[in-house]
PDB file of N, CA and C in Angstrom:
ATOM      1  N   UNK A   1     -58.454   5.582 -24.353  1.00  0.00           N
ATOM      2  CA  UNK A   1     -58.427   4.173 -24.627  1.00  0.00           C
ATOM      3  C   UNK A   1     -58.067   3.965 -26.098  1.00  0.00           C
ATOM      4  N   UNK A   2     -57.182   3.397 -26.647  1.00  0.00           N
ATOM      5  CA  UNK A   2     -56.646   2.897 -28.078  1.00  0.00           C
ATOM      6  C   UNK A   2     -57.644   2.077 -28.787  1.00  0.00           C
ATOM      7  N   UNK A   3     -57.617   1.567 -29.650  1.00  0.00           N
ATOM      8  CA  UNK A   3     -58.557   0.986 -30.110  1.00  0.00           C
ATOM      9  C   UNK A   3     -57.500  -0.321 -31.212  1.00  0.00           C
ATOM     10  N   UNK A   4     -57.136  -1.677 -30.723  1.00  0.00           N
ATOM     11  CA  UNK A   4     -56.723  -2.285 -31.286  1.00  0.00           C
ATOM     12  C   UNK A   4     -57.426  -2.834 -32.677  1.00  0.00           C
ATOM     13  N   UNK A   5     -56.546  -3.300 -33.598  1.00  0.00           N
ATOM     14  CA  UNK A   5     -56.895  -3.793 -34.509  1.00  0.00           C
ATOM     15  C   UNK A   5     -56.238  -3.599 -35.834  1.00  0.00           C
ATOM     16  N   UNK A   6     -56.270  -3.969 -36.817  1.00  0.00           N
ATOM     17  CA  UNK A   6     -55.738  -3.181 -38.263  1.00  0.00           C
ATOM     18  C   UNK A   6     -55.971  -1.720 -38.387  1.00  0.00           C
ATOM     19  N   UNK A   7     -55.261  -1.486 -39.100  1.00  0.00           N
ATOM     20  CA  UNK A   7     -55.014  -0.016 -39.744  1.00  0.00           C
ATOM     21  C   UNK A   7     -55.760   0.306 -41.100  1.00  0.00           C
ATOM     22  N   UNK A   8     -56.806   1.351 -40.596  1.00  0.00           N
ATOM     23  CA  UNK A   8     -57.667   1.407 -41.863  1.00  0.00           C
ATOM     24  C   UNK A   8     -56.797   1.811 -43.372  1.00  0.00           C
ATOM     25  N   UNK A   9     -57.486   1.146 -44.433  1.00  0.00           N
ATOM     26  CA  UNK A   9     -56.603   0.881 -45.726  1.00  0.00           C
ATOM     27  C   UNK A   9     -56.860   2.620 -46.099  1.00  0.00           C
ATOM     28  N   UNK A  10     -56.140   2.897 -46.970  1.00  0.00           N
ATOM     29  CA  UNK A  10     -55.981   4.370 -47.295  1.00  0.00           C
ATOM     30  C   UNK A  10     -56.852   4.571 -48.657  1.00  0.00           C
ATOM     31  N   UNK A  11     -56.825   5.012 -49.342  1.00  0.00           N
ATOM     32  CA  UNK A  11     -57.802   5.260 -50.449  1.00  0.00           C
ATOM     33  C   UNK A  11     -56.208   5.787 -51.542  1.00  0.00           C
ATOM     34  N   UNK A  12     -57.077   5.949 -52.968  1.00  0.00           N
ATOM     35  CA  UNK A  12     -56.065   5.773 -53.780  1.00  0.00           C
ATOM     36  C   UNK A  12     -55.782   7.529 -53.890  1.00  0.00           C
ATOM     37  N   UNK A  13     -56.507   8.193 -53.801  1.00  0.00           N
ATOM     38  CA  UNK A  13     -56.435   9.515 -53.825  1.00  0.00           C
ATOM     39  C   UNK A  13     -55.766  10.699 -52.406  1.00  0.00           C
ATOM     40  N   UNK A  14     -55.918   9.863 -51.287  1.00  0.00           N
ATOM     41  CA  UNK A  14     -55.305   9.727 -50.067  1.00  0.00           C
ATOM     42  C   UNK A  14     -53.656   9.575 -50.965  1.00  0.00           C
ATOM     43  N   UNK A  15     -53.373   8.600 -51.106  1.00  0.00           N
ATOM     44  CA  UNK A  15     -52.111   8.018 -51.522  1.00  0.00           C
ATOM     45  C   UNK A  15     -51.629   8.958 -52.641  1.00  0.00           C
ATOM     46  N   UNK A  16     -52.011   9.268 -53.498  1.00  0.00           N
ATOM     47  CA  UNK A  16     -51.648  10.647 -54.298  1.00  0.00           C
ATOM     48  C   UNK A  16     -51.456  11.717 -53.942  1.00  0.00           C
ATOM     49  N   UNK A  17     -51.854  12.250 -52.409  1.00  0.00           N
ATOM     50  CA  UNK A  17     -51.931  13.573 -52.320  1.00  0.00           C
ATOM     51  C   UNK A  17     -51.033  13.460 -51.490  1.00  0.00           C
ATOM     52  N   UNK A  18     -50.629  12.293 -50.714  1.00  0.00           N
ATOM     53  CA  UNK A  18     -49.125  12.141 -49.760  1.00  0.00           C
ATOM     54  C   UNK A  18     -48.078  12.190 -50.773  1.00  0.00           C
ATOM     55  N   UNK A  19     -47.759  11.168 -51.505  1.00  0.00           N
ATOM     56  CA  UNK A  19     -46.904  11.375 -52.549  1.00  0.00           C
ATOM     57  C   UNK A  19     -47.010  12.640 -53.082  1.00  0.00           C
ATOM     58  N   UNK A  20     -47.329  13.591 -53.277  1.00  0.00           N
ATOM     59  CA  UNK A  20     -47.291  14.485 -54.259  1.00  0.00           C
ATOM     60  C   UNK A  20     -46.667  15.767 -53.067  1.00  0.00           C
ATOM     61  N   UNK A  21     -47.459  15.555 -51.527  1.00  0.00           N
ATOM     62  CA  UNK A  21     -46.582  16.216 -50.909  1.00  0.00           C
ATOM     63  C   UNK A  21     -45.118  15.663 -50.806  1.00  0.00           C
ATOM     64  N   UNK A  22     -44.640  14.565 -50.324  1.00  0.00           N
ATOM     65  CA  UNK A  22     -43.879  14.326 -50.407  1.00  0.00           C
ATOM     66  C   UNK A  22     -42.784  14.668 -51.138  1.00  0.00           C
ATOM     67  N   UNK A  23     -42.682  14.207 -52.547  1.00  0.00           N
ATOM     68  CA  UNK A  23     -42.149  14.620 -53.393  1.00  0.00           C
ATOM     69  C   UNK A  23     -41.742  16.116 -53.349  1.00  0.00           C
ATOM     70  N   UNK A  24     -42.849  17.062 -53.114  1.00  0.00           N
ATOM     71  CA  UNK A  24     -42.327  18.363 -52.669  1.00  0.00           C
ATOM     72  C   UNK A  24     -41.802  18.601 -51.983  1.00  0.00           C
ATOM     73  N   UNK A  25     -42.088  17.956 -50.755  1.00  0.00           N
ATOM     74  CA  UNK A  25     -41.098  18.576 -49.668  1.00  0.00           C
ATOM     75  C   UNK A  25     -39.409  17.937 -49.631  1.00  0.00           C
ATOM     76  N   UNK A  26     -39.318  16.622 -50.447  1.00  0.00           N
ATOM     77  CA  UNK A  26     -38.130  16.241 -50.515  1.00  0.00           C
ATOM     78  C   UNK A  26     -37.088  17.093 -51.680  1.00  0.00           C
ATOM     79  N   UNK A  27     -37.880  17.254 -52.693  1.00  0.00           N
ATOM     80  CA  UNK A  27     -37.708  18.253 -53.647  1.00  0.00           C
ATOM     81  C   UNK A  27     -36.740  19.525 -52.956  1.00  0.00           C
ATOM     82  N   UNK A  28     -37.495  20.428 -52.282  1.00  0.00           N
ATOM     83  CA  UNK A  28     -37.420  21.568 -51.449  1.00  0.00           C
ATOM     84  C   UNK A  28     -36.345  21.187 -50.718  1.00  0.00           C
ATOM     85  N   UNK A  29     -36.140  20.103 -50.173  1.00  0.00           N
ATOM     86  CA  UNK A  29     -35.134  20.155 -48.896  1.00  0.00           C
ATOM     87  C   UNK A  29     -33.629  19.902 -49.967  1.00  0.00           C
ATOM     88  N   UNK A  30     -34.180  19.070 -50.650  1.00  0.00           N
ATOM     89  CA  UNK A  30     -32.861  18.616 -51.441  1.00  0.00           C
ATOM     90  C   UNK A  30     -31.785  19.767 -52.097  1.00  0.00           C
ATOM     91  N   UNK A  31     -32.735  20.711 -52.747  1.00  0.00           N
ATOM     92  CA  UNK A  31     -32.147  22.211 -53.449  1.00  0.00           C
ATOM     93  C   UNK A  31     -31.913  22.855 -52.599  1.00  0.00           C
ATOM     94  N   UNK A  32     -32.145  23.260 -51.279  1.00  0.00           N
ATOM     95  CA  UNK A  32     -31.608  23.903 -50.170  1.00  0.00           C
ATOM     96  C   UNK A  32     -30.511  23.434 -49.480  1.00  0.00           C
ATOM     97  N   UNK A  33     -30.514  22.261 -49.222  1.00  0.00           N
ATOM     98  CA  UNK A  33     -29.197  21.743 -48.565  1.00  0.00           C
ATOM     99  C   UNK A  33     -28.411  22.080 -50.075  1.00  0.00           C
ATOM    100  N   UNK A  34     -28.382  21.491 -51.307  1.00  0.00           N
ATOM    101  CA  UNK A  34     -27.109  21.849 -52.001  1.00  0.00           C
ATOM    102  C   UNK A  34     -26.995  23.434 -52.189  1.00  0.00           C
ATOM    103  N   UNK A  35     -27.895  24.171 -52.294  1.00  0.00           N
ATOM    104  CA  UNK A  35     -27.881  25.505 -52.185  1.00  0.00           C
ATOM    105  C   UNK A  35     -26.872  26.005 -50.915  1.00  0.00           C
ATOM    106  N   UNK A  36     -27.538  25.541 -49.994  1.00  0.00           N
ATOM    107  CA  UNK A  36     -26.913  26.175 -48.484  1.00  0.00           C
ATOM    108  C   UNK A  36     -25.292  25.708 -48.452  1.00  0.00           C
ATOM    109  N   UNK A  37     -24.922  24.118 -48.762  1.00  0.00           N
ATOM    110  CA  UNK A  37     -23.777  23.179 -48.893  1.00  0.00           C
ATOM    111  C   UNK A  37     -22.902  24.261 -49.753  1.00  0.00           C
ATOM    112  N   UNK A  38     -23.567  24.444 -51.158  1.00  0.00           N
ATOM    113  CA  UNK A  38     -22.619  25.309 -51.615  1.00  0.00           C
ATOM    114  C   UNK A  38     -22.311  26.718 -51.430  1.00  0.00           C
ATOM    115  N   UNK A  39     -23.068  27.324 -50.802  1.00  0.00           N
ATOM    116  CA  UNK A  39     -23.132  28.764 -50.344  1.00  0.00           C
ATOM    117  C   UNK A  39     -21.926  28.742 -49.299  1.00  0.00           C
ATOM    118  N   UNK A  40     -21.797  28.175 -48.341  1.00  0.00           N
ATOM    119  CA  UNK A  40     -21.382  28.081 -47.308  1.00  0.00           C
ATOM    120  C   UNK A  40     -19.774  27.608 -46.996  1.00  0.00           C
ATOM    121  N   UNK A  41     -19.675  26.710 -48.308  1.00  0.00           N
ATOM    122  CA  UNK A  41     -18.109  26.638 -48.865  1.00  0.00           C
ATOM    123  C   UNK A  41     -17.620  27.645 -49.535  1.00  0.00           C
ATOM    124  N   UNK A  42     -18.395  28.320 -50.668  1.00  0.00           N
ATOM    125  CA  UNK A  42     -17.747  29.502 -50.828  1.00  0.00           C
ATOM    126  C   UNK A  42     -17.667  30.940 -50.303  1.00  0.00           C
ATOM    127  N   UNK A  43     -18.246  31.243 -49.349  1.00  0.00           N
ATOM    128  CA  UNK A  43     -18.324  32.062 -48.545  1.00  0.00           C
ATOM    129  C   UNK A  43     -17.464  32.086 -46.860  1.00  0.00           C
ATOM    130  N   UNK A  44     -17.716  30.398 -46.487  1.00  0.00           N
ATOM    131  CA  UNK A  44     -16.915  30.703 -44.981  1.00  0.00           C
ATOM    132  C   UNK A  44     -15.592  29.678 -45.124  1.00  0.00           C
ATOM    133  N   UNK A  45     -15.718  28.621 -45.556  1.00  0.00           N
ATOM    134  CA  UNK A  45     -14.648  27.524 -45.999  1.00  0.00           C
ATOM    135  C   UNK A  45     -14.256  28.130 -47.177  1.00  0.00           C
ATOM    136  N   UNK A  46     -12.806  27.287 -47.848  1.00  0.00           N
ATOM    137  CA  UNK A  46     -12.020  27.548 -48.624  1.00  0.00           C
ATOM    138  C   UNK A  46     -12.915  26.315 -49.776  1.00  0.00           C
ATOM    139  N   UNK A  47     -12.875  26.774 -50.732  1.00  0.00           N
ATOM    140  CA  UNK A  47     -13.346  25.715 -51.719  1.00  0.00           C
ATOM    141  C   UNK A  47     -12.303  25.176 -52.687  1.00  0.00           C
ATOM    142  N   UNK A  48     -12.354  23.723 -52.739  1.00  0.00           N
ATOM    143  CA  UNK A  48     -11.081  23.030 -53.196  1.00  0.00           C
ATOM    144  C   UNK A  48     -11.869  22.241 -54.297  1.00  0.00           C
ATOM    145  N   UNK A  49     -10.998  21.637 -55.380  1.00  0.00           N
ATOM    146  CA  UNK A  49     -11.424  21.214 -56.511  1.00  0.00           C
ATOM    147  C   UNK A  49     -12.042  19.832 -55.998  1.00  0.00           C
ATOM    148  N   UNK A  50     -12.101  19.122 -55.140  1.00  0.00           N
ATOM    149  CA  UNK A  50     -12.223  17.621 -54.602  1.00  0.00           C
ATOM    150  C   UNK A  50     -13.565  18.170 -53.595  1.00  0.00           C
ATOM    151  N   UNK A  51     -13.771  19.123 -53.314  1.00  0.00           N
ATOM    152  CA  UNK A  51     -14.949  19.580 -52.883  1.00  0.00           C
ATOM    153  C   UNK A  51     -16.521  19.789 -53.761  1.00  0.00           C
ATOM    154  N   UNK A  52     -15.502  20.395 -55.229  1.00  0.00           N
ATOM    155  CA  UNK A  52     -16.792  20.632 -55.881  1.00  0.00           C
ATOM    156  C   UNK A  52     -16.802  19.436 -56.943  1.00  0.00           C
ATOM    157  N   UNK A  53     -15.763  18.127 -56.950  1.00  0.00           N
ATOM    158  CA  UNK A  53     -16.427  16.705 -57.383  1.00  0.00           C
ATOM    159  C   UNK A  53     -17.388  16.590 -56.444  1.00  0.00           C
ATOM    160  N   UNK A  54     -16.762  16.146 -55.182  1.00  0.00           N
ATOM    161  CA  UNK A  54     -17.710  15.780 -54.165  1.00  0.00           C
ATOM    162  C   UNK A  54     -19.549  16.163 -54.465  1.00  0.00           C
ATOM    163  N   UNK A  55     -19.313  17.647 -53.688  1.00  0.00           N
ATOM    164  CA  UNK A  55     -20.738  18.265 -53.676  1.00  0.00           C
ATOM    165  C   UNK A  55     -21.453  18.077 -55.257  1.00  0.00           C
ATOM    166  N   UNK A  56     -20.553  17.733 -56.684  1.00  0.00           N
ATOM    167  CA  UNK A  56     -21.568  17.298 -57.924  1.00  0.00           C
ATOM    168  C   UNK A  56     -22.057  16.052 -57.677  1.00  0.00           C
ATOM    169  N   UNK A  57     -21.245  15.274 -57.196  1.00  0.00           N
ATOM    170  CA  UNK A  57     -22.332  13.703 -57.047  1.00  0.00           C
ATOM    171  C   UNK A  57     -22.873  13.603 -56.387  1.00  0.00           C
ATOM    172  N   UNK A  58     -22.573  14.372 -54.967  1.00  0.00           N
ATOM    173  CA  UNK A  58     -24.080  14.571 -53.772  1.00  0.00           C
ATOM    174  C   UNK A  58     -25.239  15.381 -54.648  1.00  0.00           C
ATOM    175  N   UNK A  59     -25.424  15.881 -55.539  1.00  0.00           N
ATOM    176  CA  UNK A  59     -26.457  16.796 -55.915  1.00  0.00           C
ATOM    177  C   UNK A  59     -26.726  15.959 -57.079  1.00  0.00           C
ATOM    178  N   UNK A  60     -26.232  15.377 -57.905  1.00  0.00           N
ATOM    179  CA  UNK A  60     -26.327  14.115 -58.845  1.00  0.00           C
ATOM    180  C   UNK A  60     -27.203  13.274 -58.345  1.00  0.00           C
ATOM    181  N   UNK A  61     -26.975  12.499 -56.932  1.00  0.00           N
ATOM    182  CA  UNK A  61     -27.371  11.483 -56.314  1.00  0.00           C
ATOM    183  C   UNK A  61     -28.732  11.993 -55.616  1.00  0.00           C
ATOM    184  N   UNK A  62     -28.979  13.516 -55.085  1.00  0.00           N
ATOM    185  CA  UNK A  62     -30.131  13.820 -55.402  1.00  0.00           C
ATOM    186  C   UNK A  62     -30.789  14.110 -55.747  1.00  0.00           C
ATOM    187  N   UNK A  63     -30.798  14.543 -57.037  1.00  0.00           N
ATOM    188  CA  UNK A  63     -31.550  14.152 -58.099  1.00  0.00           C
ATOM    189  C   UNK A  63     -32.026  13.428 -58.980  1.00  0.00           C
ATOM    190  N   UNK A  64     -30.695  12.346 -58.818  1.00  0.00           N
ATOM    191  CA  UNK A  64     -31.435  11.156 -59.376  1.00  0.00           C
ATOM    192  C   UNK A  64     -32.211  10.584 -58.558  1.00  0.00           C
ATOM    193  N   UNK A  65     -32.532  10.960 -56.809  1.00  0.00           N
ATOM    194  CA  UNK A  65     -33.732  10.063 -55.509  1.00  0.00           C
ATOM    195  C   UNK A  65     -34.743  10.639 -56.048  1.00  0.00           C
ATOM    196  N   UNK A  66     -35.104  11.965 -56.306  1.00  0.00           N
ATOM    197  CA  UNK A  66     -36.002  12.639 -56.266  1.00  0.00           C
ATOM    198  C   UNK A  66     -36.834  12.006 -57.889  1.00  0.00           C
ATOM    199  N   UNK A  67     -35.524  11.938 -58.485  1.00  0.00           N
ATOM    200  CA  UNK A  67     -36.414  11.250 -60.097  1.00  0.00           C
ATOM    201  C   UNK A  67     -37.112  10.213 -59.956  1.00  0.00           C
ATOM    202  N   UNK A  68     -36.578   9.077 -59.560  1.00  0.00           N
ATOM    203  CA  UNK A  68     -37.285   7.822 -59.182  1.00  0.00           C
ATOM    204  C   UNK A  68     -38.191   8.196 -58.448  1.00  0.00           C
ATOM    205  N   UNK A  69     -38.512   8.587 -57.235  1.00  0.00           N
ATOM    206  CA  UNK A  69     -39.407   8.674 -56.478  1.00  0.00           C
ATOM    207  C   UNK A  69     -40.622   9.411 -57.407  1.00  0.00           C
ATOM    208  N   UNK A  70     -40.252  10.057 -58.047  1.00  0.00           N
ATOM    209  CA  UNK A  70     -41.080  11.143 -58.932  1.00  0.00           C
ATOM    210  C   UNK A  70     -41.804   9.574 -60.594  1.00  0.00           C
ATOM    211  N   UNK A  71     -40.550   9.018 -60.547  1.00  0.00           N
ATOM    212  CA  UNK A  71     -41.187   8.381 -61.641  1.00  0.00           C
ATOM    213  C   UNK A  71     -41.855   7.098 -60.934  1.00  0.00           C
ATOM    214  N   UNK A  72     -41.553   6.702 -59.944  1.00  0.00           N
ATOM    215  CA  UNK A  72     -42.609   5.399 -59.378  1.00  0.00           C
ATOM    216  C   UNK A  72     -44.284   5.786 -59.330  1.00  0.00           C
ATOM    217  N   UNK A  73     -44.307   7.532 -59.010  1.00  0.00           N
ATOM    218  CA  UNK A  73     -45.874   7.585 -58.548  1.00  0.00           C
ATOM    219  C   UNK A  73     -46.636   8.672 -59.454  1.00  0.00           C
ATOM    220  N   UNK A  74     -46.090   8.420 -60.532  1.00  0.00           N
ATOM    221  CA  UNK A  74     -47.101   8.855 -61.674  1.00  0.00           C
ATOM    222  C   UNK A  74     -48.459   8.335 -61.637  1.00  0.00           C
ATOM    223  N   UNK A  75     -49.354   8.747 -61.477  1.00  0.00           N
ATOM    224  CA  UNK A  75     -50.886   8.462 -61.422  1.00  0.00           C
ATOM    225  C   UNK A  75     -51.454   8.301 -62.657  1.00  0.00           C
ATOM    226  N   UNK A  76     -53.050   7.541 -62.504  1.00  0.00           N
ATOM    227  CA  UNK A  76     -53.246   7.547 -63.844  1.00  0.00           C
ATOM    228  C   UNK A  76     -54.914   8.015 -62.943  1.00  0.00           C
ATOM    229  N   UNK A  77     -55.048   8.719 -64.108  1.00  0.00           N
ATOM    230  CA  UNK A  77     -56.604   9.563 -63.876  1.00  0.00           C
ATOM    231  C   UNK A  77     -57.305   8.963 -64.844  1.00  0.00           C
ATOM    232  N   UNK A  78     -58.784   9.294 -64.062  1.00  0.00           N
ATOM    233  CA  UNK A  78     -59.909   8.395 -65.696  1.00  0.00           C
ATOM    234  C   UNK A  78     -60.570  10.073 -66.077  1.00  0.00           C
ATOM    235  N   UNK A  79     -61.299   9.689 -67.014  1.00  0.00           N
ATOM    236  CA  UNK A  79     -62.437  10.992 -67.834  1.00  0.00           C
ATOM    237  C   UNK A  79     -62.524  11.910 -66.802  1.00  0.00           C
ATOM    238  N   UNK A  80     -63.017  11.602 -65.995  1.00  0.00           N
ATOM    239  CA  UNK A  80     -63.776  12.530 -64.466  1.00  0.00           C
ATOM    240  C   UNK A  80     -62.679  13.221 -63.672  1.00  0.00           C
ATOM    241  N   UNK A  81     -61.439  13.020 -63.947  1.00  0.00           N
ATOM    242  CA  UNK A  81     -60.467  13.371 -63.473  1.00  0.00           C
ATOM    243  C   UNK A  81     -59.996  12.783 -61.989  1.00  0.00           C
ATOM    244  N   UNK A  82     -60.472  11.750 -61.698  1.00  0.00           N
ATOM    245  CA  UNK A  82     -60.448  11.055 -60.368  1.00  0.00           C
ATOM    246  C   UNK A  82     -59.201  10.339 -60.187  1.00  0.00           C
ATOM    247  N   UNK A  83     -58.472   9.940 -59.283  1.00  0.00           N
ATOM    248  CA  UNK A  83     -57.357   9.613 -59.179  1.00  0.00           C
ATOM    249  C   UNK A  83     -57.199   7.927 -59.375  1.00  0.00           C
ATOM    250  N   UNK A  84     -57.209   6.967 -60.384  1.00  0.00           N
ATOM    251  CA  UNK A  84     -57.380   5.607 -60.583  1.00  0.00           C
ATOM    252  C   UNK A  84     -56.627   4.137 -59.868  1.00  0.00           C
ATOM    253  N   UNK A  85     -55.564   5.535 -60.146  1.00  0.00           N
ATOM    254  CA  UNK A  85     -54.129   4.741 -59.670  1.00  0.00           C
ATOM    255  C   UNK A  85     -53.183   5.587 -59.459  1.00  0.00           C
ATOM    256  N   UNK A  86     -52.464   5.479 -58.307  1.00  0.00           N
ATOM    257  CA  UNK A  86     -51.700   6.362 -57.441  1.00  0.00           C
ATOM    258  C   UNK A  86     -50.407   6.166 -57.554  1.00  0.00           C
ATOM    259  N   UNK A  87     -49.964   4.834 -58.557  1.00  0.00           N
ATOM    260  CA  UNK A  87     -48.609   4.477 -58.319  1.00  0.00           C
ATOM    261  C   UNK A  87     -48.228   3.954 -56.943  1.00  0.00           C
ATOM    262  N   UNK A  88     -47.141   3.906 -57.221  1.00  0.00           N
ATOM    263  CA  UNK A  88     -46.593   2.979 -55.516  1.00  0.00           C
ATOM    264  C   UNK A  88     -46.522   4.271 -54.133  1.00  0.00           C
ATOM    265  N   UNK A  89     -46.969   3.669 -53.068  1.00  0.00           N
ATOM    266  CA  UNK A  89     -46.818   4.404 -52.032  1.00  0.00           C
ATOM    267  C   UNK A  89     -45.374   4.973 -51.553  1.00  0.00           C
ATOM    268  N   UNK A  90     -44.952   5.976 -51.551  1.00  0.00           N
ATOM    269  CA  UNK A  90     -43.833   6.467 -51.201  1.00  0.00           C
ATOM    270  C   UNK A  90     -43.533   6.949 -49.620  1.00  0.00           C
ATOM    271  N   UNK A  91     -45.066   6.421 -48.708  1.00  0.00           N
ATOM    272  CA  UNK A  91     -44.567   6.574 -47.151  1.00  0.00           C
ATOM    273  C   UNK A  91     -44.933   4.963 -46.975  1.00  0.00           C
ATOM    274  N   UNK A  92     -44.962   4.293 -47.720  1.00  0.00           N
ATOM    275  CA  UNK A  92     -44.674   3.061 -47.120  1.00  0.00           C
ATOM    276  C   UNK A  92     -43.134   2.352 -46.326  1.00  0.00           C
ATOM    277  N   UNK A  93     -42.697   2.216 -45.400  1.00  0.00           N
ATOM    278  CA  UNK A  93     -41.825   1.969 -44.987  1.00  0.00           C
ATOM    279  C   UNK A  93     -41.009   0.500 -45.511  1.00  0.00           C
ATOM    280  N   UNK A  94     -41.684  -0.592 -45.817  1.00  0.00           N
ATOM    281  CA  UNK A  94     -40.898  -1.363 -46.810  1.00  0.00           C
ATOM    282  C   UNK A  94     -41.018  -1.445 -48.457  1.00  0.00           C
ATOM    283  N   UNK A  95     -41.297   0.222 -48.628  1.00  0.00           N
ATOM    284  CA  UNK A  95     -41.423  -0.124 -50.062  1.00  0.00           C
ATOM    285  C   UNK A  95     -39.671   0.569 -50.639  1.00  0.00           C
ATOM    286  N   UNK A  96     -39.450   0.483 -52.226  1.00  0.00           N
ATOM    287  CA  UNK A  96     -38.072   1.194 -52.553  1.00  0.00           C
ATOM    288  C   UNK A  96     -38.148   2.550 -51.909  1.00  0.00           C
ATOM    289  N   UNK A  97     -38.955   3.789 -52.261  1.00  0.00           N
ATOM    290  CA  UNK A  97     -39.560   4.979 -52.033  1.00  0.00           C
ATOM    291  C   UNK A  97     -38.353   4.983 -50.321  1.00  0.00           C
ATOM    292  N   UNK A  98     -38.073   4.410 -49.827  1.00  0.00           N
ATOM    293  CA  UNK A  98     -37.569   3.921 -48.396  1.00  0.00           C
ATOM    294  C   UNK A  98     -35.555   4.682 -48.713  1.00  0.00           C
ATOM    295  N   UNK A  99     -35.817   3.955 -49.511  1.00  0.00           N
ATOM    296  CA  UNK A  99     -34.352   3.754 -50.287  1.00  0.00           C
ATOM    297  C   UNK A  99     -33.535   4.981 -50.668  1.00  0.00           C
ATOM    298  N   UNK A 100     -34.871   5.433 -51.389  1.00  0.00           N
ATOM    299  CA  UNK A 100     -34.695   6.637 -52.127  1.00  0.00           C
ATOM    300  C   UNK A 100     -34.178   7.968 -50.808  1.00  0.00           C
ATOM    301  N   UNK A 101     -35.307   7.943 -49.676  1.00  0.00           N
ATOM    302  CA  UNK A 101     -34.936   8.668 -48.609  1.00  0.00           C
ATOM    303  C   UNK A 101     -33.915   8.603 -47.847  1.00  0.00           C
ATOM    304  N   UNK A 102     -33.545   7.778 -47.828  1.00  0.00           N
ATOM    305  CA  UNK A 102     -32.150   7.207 -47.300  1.00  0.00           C
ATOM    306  C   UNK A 102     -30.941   8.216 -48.048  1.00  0.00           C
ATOM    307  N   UNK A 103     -31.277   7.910 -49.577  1.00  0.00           N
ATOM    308  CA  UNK A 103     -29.844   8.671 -50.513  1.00  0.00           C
ATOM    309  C   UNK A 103     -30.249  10.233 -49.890  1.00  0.00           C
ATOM    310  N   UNK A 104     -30.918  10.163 -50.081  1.00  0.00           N
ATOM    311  CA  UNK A 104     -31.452  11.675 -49.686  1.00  0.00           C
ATOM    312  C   UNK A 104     -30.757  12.718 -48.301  1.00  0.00           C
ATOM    313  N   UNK A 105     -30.999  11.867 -47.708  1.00  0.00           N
ATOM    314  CA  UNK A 105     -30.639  11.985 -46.679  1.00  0.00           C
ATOM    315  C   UNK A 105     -28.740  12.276 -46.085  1.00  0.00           C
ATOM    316  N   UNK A 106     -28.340  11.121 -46.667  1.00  0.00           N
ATOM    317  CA  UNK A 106     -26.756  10.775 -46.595  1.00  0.00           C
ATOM    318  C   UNK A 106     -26.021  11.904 -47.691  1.00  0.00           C
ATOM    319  N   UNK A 107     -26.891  11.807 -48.777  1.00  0.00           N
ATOM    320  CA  UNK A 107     -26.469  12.670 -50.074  1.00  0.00           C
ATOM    321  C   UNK A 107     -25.468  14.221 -49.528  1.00  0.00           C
ATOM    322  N   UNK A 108     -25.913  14.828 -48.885  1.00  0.00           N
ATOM    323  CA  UNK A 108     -25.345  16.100 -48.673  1.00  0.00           C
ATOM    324  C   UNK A 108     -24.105  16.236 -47.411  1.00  0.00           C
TER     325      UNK A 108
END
């Protein structure tokens, strides 16, 4: 049986530890696809000068997703080391953080 109603609110330290995975795992995927992207042109395809513009602004473009996303959710900690403020949620679905996954995505 489901249980209708709102969606319990998340906590601010909850919200830091998604973002922070996040960020990693987009991190990770991002350097592997251009890793693999470029491995794979010079090894089984012919690599052409309009290839390696190309593949610099796909790897440009993700790195500049990964920056933003990285600079929206800087946290701010108090004395105790507790998490205060989490910055903006980056699995929120209408937040920018949205945007960013998108380049991400198309980028390679």
């Amino acid at each position: 049986m489901q249980k209708t109603g709102k969606q319990a609110a998340r906590g601010q330290k909850q919200i830091h530890a998604e973002n922070s995975s996040t960020i990693l795992h987009y991190s990770v995927t991002s350097l592997c696809s251009s890793i693999f992207v470029a491995a794979l042109c010079v090894w089984v395809f012919k690599s052409t000068t309009g290839f390696w513009v190309g593949w610099s602004l796909a790897s440009l473009l993700q790195a500049v997703s990964v920056g933003i996303m990285y600079s929206m959710v800087k946290g701010v900690k108090n004395e105790r080391n507790q998490v205060v403020d989490a910055g903006l949620d980056l699995n929120d679905p209408q937040a920018f953080g949205e945007y960013c996954r998108i380049w991400l995505y198309y980028a390679p």
